[in-house]
N, C-alpha and C. Protein backbone atom coordinates (compact mmCIF):
# COMPACT_ATOMS: atom_id res chain seq x y z
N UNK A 1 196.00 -23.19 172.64
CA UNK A 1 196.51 -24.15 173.63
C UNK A 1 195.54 -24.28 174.79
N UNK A 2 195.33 -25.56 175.31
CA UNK A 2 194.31 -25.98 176.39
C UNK A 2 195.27 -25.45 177.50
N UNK A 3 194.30 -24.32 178.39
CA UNK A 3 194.70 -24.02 179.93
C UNK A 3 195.38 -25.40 180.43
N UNK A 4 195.07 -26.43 180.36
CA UNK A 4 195.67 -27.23 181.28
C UNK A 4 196.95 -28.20 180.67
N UNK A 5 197.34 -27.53 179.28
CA UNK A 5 198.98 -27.92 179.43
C UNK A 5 199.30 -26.66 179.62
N UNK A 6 199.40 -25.40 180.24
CA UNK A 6 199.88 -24.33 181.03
C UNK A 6 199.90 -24.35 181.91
N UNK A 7 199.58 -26.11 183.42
CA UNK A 7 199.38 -25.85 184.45
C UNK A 7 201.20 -26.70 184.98
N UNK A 8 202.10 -26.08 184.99
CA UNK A 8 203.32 -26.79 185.71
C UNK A 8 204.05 -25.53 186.72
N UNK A 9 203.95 -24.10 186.08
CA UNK A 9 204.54 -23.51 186.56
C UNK A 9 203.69 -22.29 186.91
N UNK A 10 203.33 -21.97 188.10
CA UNK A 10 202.53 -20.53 188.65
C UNK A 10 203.09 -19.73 189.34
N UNK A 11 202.96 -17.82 188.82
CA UNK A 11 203.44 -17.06 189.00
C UNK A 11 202.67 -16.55 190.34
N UNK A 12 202.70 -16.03 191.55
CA UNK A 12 201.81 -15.30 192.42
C UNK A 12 202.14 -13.61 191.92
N UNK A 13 201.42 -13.24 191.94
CA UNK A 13 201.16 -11.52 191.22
C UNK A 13 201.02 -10.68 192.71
N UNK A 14 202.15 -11.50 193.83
CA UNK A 14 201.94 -10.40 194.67
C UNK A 14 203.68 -9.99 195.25
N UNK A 15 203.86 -8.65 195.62
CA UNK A 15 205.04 -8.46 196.33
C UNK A 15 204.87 -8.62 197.88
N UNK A 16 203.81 -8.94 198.53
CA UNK A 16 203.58 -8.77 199.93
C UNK A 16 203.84 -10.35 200.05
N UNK A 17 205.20 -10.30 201.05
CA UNK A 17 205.74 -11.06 201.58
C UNK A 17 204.38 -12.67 202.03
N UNK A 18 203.82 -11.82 203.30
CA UNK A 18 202.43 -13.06 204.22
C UNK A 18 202.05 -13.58 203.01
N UNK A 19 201.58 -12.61 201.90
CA UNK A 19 200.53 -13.37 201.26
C UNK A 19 201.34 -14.21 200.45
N UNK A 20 202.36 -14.39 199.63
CA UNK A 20 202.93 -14.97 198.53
C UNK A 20 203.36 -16.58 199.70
N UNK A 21 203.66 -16.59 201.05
CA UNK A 21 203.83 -17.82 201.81
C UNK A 21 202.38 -18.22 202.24
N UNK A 22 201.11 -17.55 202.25
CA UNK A 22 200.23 -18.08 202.30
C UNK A 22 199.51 -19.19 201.31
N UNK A 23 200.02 -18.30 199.99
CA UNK A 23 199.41 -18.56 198.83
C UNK A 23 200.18 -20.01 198.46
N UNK A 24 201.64 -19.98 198.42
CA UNK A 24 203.00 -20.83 198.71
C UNK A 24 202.12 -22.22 199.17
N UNK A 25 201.80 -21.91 200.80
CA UNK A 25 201.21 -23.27 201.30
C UNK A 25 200.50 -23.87 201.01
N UNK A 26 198.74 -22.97 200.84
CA UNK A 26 197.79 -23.37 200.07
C UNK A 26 198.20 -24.32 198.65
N UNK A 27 198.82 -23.94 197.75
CA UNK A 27 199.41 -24.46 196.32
C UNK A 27 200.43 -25.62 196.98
N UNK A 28 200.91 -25.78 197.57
CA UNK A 28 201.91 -26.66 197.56
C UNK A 28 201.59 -27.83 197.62
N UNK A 29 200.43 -28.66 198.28
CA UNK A 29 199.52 -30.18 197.84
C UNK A 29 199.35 -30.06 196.38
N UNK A 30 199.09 -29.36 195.84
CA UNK A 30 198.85 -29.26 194.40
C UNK A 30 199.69 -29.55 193.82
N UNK A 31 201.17 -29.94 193.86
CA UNK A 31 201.93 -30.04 193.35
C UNK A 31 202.77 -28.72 192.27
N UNK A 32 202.27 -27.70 192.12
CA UNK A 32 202.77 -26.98 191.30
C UNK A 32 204.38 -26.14 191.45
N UNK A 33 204.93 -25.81 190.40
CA UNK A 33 206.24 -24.83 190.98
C UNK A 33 205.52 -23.49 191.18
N UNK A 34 205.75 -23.05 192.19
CA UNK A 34 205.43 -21.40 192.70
C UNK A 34 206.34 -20.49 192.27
N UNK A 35 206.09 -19.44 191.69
CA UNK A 35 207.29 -18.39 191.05
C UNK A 35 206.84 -16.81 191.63
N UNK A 36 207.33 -16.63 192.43
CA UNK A 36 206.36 -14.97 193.06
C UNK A 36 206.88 -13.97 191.61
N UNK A 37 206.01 -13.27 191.50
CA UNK A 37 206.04 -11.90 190.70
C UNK A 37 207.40 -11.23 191.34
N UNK A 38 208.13 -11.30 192.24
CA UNK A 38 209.27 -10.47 192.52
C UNK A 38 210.17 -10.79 191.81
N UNK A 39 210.46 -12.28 191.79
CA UNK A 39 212.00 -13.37 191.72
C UNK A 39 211.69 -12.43 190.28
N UNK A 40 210.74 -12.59 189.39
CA UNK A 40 210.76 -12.95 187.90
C UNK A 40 210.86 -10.91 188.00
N UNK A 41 211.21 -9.83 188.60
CA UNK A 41 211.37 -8.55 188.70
C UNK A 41 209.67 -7.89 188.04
N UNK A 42 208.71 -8.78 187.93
CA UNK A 42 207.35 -8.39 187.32
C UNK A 42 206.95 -7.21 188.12
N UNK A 43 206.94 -5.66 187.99
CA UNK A 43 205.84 -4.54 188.86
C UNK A 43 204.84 -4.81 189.16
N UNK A 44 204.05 -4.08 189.94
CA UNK A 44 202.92 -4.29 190.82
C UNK A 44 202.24 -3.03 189.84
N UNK A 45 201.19 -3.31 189.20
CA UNK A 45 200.63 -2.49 188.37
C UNK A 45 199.37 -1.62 189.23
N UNK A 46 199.12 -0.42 188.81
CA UNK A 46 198.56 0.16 189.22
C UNK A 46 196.99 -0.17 190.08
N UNK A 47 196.47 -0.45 190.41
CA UNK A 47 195.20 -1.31 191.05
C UNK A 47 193.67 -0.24 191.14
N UNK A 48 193.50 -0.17 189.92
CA UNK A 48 192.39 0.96 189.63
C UNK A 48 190.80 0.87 189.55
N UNK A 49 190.65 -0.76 189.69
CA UNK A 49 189.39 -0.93 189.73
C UNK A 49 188.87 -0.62 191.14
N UNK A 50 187.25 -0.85 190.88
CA UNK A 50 186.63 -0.17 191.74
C UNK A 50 185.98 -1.70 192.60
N UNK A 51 186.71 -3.07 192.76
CA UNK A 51 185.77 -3.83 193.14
C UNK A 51 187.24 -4.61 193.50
N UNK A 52 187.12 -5.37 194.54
CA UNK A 52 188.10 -6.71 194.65
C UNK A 52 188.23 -7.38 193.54
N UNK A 53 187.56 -7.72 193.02
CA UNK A 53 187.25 -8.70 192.21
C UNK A 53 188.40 -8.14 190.69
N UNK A 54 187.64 -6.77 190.85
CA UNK A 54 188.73 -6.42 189.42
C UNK A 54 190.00 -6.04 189.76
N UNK A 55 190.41 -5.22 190.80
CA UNK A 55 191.96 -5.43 191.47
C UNK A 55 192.45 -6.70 191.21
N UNK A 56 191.89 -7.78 191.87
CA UNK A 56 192.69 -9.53 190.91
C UNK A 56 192.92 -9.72 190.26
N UNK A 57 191.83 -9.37 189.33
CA UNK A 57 192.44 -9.34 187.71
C UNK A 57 193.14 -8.59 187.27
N UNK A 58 193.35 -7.38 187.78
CA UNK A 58 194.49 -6.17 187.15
C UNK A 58 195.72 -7.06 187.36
N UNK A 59 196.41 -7.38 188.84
CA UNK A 59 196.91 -8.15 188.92
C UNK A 59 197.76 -9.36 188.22
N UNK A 60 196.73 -10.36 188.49
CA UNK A 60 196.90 -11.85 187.91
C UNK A 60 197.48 -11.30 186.24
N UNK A 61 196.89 -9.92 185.55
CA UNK A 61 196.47 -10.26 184.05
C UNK A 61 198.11 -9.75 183.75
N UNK A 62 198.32 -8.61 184.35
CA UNK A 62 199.62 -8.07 184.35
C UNK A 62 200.83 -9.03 184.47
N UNK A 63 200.44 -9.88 185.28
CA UNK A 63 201.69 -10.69 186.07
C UNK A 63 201.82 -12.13 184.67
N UNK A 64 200.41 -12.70 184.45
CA UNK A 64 200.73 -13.99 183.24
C UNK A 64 201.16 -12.98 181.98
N UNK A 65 200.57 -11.80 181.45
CA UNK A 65 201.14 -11.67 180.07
C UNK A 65 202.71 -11.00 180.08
N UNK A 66 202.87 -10.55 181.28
CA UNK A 66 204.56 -10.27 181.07
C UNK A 66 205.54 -11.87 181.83
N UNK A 67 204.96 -12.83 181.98
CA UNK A 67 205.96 -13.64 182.62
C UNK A 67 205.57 -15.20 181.58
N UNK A 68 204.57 -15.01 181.03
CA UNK A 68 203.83 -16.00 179.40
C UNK A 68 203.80 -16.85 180.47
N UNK A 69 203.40 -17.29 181.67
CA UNK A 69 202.81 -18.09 182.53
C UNK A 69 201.51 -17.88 183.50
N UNK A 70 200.54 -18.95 183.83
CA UNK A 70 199.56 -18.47 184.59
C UNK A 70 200.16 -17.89 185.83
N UNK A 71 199.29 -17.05 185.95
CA UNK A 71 199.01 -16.39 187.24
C UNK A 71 197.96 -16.01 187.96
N UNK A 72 198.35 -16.00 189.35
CA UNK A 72 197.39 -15.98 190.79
C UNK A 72 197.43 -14.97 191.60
N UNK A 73 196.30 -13.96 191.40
CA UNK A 73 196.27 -13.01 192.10
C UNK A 73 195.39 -12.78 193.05
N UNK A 74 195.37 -12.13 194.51
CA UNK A 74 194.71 -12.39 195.71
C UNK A 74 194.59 -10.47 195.53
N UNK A 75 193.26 -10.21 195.99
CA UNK A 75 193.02 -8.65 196.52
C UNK A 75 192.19 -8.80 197.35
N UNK A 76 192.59 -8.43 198.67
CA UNK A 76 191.78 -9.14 199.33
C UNK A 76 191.53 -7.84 200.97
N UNK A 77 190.73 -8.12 201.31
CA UNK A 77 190.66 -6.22 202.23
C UNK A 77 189.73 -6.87 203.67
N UNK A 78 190.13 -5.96 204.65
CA UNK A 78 189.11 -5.74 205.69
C UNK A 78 187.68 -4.60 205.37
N UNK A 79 186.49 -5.23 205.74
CA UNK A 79 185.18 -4.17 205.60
C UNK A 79 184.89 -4.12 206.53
N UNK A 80 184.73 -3.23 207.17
CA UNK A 80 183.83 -2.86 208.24
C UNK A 80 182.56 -2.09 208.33
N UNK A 81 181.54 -2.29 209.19
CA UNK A 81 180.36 -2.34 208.56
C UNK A 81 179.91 -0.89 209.27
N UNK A 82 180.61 -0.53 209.96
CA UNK A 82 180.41 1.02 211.05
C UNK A 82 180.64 1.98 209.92
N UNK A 83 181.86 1.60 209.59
CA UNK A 83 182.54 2.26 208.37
C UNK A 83 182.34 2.70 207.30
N UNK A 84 181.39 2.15 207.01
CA UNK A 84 181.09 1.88 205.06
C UNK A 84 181.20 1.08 204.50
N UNK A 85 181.82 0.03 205.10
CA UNK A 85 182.63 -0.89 204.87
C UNK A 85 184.32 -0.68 204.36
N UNK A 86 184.67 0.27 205.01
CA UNK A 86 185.79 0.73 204.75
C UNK A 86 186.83 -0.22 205.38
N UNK A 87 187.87 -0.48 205.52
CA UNK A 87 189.11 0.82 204.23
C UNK A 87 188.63 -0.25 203.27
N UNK A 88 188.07 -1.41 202.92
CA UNK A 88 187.82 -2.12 201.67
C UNK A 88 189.00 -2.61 200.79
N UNK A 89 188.56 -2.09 199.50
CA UNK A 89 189.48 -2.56 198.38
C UNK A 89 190.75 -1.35 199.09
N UNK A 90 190.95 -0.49 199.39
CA UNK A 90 191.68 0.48 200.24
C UNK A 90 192.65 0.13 201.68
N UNK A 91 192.49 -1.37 201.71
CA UNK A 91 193.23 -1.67 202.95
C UNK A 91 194.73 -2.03 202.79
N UNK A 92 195.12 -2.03 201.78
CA UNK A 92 196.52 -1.86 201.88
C UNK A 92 197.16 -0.53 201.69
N UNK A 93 196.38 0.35 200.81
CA UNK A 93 196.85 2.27 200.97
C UNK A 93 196.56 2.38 202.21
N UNK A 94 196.14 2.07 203.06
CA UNK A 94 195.80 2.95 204.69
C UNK A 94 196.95 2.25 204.91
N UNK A 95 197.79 1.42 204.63
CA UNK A 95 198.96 0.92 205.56
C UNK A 95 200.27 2.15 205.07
N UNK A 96 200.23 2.66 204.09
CA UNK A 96 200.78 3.65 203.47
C UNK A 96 202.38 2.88 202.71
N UNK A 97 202.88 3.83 202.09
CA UNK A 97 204.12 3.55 200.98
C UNK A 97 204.70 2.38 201.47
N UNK A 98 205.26 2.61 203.19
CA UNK A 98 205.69 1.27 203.60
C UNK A 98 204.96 -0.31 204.18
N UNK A 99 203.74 0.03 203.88
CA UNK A 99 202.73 -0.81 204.28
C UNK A 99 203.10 -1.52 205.76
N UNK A 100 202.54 -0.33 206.27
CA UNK A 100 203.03 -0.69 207.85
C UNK A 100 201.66 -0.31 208.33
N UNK A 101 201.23 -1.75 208.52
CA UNK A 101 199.70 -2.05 209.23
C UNK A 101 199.05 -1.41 210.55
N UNK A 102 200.66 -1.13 211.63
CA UNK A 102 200.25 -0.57 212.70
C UNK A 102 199.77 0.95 212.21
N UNK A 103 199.78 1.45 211.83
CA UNK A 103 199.16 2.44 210.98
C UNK A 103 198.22 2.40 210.69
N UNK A 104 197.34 1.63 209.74
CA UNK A 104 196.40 1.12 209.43
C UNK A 104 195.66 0.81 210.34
N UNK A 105 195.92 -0.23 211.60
CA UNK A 105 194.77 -0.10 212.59
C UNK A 105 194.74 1.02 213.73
N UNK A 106 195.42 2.03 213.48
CA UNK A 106 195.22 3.11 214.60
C UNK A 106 194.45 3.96 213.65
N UNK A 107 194.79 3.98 212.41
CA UNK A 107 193.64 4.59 211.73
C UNK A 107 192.04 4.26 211.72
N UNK A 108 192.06 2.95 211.59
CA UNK A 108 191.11 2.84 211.97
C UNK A 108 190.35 2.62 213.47
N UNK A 109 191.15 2.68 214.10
CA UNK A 109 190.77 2.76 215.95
C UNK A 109 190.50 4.00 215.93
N UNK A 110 190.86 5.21 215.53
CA UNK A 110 191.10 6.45 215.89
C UNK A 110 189.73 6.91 215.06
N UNK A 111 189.25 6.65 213.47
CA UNK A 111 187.93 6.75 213.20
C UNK A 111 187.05 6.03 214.06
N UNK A 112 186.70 5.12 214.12
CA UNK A 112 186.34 4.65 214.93
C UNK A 112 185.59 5.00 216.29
N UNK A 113 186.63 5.64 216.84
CA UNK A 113 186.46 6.57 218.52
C UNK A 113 185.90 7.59 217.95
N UNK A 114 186.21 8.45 216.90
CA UNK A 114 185.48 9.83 216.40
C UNK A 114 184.31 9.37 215.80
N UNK A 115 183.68 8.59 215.37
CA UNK A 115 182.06 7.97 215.00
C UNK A 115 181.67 7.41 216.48
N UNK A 116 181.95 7.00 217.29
CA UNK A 116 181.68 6.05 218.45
C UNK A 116 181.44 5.15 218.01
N UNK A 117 181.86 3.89 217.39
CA UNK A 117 181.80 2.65 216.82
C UNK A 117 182.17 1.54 217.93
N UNK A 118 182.10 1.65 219.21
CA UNK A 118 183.37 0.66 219.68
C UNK A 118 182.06 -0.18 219.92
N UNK A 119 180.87 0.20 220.48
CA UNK A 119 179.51 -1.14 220.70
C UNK A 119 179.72 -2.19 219.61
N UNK A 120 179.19 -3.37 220.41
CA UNK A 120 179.22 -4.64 219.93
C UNK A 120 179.00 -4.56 218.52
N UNK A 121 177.57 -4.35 218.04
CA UNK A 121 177.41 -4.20 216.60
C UNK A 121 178.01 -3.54 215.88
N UNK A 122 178.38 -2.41 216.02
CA UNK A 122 179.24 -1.56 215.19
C UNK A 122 180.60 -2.08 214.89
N UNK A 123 181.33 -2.81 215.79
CA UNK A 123 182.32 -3.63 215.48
C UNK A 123 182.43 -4.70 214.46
N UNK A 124 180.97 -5.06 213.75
CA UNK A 124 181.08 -6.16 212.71
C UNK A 124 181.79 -5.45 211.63
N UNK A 125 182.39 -6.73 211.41
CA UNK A 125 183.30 -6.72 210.18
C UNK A 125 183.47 -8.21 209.16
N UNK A 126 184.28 -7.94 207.94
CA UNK A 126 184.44 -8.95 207.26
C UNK A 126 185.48 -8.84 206.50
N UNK A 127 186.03 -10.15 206.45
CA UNK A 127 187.54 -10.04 205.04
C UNK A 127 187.02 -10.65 203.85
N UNK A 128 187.19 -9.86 202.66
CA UNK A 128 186.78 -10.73 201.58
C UNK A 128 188.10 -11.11 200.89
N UNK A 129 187.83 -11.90 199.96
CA UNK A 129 189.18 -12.26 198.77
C UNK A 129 188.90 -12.41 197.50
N UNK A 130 189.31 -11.63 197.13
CA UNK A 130 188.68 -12.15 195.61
C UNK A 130 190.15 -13.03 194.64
N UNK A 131 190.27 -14.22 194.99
CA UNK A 131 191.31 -15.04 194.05
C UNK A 131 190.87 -15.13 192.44
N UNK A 132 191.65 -14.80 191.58
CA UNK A 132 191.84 -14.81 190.18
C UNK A 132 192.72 -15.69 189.56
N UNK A 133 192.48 -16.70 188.93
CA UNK A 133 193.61 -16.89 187.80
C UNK A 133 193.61 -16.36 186.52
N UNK A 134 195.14 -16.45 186.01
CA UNK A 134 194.69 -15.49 184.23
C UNK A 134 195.68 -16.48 183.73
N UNK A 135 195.17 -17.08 182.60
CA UNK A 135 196.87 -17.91 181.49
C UNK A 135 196.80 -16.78 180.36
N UNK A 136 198.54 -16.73 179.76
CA UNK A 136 198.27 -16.27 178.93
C UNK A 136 198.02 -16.05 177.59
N UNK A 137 196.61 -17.13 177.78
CA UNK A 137 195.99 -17.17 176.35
C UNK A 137 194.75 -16.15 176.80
N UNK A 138 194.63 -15.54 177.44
CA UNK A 138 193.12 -14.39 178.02
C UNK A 138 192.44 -15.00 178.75
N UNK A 139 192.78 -16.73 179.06
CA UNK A 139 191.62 -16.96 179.76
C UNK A 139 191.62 -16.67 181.33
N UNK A 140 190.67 -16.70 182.75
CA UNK A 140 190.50 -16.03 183.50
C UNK A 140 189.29 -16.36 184.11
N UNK A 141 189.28 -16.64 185.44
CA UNK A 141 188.36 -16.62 186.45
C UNK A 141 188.69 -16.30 187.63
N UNK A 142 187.52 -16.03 187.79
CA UNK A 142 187.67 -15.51 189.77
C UNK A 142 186.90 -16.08 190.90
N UNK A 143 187.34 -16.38 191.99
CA UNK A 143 186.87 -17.02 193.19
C UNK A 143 187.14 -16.04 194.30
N UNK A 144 185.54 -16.19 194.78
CA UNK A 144 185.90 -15.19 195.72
C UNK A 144 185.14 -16.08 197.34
N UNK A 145 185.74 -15.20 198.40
CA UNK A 145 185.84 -15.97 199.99
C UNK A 145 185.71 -14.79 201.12
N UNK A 146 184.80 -15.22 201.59
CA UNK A 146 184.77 -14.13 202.94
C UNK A 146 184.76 -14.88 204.12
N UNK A 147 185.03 -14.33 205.49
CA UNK A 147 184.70 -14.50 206.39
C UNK A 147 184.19 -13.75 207.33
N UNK A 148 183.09 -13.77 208.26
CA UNK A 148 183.16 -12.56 208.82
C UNK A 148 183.04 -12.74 210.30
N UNK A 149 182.99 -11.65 211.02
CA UNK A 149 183.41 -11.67 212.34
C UNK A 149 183.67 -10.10 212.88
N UNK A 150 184.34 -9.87 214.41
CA UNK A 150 184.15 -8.32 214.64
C UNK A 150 185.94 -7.90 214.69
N UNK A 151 185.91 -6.73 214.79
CA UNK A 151 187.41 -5.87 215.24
C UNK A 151 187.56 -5.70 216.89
N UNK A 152 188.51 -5.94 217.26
CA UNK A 152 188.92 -5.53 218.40
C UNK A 152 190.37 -4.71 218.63
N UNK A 153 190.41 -3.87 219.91
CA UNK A 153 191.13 -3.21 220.20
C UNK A 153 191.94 -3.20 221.20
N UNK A 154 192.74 -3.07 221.70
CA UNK A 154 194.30 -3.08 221.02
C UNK A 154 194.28 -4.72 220.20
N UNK A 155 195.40 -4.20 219.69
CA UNK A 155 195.76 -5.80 218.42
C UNK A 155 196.38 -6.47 219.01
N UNK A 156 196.23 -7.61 218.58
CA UNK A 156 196.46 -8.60 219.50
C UNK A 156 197.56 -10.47 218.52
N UNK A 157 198.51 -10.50 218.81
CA UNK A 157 198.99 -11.54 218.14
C UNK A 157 200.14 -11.12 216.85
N UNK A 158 201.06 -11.57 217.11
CA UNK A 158 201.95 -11.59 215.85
C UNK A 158 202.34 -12.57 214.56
N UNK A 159 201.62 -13.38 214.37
CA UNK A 159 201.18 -14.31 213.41
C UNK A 159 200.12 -13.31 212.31
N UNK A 160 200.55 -14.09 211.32
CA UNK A 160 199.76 -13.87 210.33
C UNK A 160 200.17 -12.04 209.70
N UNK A 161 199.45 -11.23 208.88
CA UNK A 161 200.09 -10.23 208.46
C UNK A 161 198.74 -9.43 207.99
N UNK A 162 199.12 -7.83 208.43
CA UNK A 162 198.16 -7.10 207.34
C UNK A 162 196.99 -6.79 208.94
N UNK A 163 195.70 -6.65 208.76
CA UNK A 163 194.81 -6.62 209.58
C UNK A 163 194.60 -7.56 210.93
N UNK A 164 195.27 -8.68 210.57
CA UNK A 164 194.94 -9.98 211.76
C UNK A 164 195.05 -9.70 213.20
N UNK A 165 195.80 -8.88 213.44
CA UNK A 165 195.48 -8.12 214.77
C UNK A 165 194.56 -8.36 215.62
N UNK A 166 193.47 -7.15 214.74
CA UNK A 166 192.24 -6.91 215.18
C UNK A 166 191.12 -7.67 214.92
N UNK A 167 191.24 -8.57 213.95
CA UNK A 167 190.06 -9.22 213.28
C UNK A 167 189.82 -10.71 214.47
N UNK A 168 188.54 -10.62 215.20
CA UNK A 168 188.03 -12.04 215.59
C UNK A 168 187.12 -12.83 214.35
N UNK A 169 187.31 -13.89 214.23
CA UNK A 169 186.16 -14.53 213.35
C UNK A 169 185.17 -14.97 213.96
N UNK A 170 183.93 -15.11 213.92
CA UNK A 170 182.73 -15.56 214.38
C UNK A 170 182.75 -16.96 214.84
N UNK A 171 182.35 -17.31 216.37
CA UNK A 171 182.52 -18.35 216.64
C UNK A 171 183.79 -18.69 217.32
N UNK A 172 184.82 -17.24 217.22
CA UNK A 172 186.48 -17.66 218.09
C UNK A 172 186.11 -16.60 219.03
N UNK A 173 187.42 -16.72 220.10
CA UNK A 173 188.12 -15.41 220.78
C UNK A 173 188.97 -15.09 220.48
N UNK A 174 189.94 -15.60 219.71
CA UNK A 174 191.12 -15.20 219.64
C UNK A 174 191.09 -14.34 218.28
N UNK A 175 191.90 -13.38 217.53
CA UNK A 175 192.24 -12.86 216.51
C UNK A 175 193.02 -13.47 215.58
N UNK A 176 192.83 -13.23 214.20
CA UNK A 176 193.55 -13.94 213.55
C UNK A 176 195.73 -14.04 213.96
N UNK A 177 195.87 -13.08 214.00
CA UNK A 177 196.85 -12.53 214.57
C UNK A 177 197.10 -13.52 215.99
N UNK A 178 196.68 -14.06 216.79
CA UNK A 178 197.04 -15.07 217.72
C UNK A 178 196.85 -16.22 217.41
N UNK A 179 196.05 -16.83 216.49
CA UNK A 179 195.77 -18.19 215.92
C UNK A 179 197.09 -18.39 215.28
N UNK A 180 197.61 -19.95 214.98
CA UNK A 180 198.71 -20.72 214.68
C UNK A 180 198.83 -20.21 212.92
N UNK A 181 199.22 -19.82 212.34
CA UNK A 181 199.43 -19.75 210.82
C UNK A 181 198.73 -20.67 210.20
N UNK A 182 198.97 -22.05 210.63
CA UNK A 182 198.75 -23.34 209.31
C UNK A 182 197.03 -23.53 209.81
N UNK A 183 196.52 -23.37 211.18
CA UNK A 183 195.14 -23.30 211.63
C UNK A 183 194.07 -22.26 210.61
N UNK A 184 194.77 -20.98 210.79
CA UNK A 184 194.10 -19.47 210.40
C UNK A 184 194.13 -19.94 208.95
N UNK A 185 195.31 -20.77 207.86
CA UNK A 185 195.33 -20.58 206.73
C UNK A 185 193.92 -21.63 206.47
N UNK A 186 193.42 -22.68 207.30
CA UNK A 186 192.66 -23.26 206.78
C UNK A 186 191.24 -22.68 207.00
N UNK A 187 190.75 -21.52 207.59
CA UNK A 187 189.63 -20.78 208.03
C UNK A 187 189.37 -19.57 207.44
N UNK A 188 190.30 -19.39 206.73
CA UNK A 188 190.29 -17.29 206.22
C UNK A 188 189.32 -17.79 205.06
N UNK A 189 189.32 -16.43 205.12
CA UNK A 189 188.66 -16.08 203.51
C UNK A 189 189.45 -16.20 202.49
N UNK A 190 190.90 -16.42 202.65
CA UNK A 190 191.78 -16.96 201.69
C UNK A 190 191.69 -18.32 201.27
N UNK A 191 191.36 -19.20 202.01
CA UNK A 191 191.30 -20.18 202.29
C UNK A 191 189.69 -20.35 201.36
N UNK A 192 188.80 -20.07 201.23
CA UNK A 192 187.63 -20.63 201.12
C UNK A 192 187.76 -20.01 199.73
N UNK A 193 187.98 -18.73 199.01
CA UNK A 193 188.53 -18.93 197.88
C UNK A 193 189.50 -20.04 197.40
N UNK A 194 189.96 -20.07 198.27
CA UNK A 194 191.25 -21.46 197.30
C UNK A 194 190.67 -22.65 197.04
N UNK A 195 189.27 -22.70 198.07
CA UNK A 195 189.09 -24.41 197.56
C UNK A 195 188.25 -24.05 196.69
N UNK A 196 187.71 -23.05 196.27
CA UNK A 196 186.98 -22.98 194.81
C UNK A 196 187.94 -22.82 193.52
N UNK A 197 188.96 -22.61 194.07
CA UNK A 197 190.13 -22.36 192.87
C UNK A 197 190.97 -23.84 193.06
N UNK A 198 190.77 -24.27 193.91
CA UNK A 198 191.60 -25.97 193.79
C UNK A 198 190.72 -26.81 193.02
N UNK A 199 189.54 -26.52 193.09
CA UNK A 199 188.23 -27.15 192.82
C UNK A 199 188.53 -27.15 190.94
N UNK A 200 188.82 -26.13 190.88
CA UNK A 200 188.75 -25.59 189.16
C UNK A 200 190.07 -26.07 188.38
N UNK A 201 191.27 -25.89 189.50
CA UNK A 201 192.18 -26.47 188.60
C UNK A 201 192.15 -27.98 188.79
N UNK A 202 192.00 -28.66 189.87
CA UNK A 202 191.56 -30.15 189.80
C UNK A 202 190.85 -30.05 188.13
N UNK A 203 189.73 -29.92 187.74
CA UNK A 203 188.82 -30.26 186.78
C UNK A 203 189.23 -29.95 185.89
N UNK A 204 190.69 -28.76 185.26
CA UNK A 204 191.39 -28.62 184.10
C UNK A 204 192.17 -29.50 183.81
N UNK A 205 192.56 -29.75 184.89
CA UNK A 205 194.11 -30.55 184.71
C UNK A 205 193.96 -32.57 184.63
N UNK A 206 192.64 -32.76 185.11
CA UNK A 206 192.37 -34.00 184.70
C UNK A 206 191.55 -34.32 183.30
């Protein structure tokens, strides 16, 4: 069967609330029905690769062959460049079991102060995304989106979810976390994956 009579109904392969209404908005010009991996009771499978890129696909691949519909999976992390580029593919375990972010950035404020990272340069950072689709006939690609820009401290803004806090993008002042939702969705690194993935299903589906 041609991928593109499988394109009416898409599963998102995520349980995190922000992202499945991010993903929601992005898709919704597209015309498609959105089905999150929760409604349909699909698990969140173990996430063992060693790269964004393959976390998506663990994802996406899990979510189309148990629901026999495509699916869209986002893994997507803060790097920081003081760091290692840490927490990385690792930025949702630093939020821990309950994925509670304020956690996550005192963790990383608190490394941070113990390296002395707070100078200008040491503050660069970047979000990547690695977007995946999978149908389930095996087929599968990935689009990936960064943006980059520095961390700041204390966090700042209650919009948006996950790292946005702290993250400025290059060229703003404000943090993602104070920018308007429907603004930030058109600038992330979510965002610049999607138009390579709008790009692709445009060209299946015509």
């Amino acid at each position: 069967m041609k991928v593109s009579k499988l394109l009416k109904n898409i599963v998102i392969a995520s349980h995190n609330s922000g992202k499945v209404s991010e993903i929601k908005s992005l898709l919704k010009p597209m015309g498609y029905n959105i089905i999150p991996a929760k409604k349909l009771k699909i698990n969140e499978p173990i996430e063992n690769g060693l790269t964004f890129r393959e976390n998506s696909l663990i994802k996406s691949r899990n979510a189309a062959l148990k629901s026999r519909l495509p699916a869209i999976a986002d893994d997507s992390g803060l790097c920081i460049s003081s760091l290692d580029n840490e927490p990385g593919i690792y930025s949702a375990r630093w939020a821990g079991k309950d994925k509670d972010f304020n956690i996550a950035m005192e963790k990383i404020e608190k490394k941070m102060a113990k390296y002395n990272c707070f100078n200008k340069p040491s503050r660069k950072a970047f979000f990547c995304c690695a977007l995946s689709i999978y149908f389930p006939n095996n087929v599968s690609r990935v689009f990936e989106g960064k943006i980059y820009g520095h961390v700041q401290f204390p966090p700042k803004g209650k919009n948006g979810f996950g790292y946005d806090p702290i993250f400025v993008p290059k060229g703003y002042k404000k943090t993602f976390g104070e920018m308007n939702f429907h603004y930030k969705e058109r600038i992330s690194h979510r965002a610049i994956a999607f138009k390579k993935l709008s790009s692709y299903l445009h060209k299946i589906k015509n």
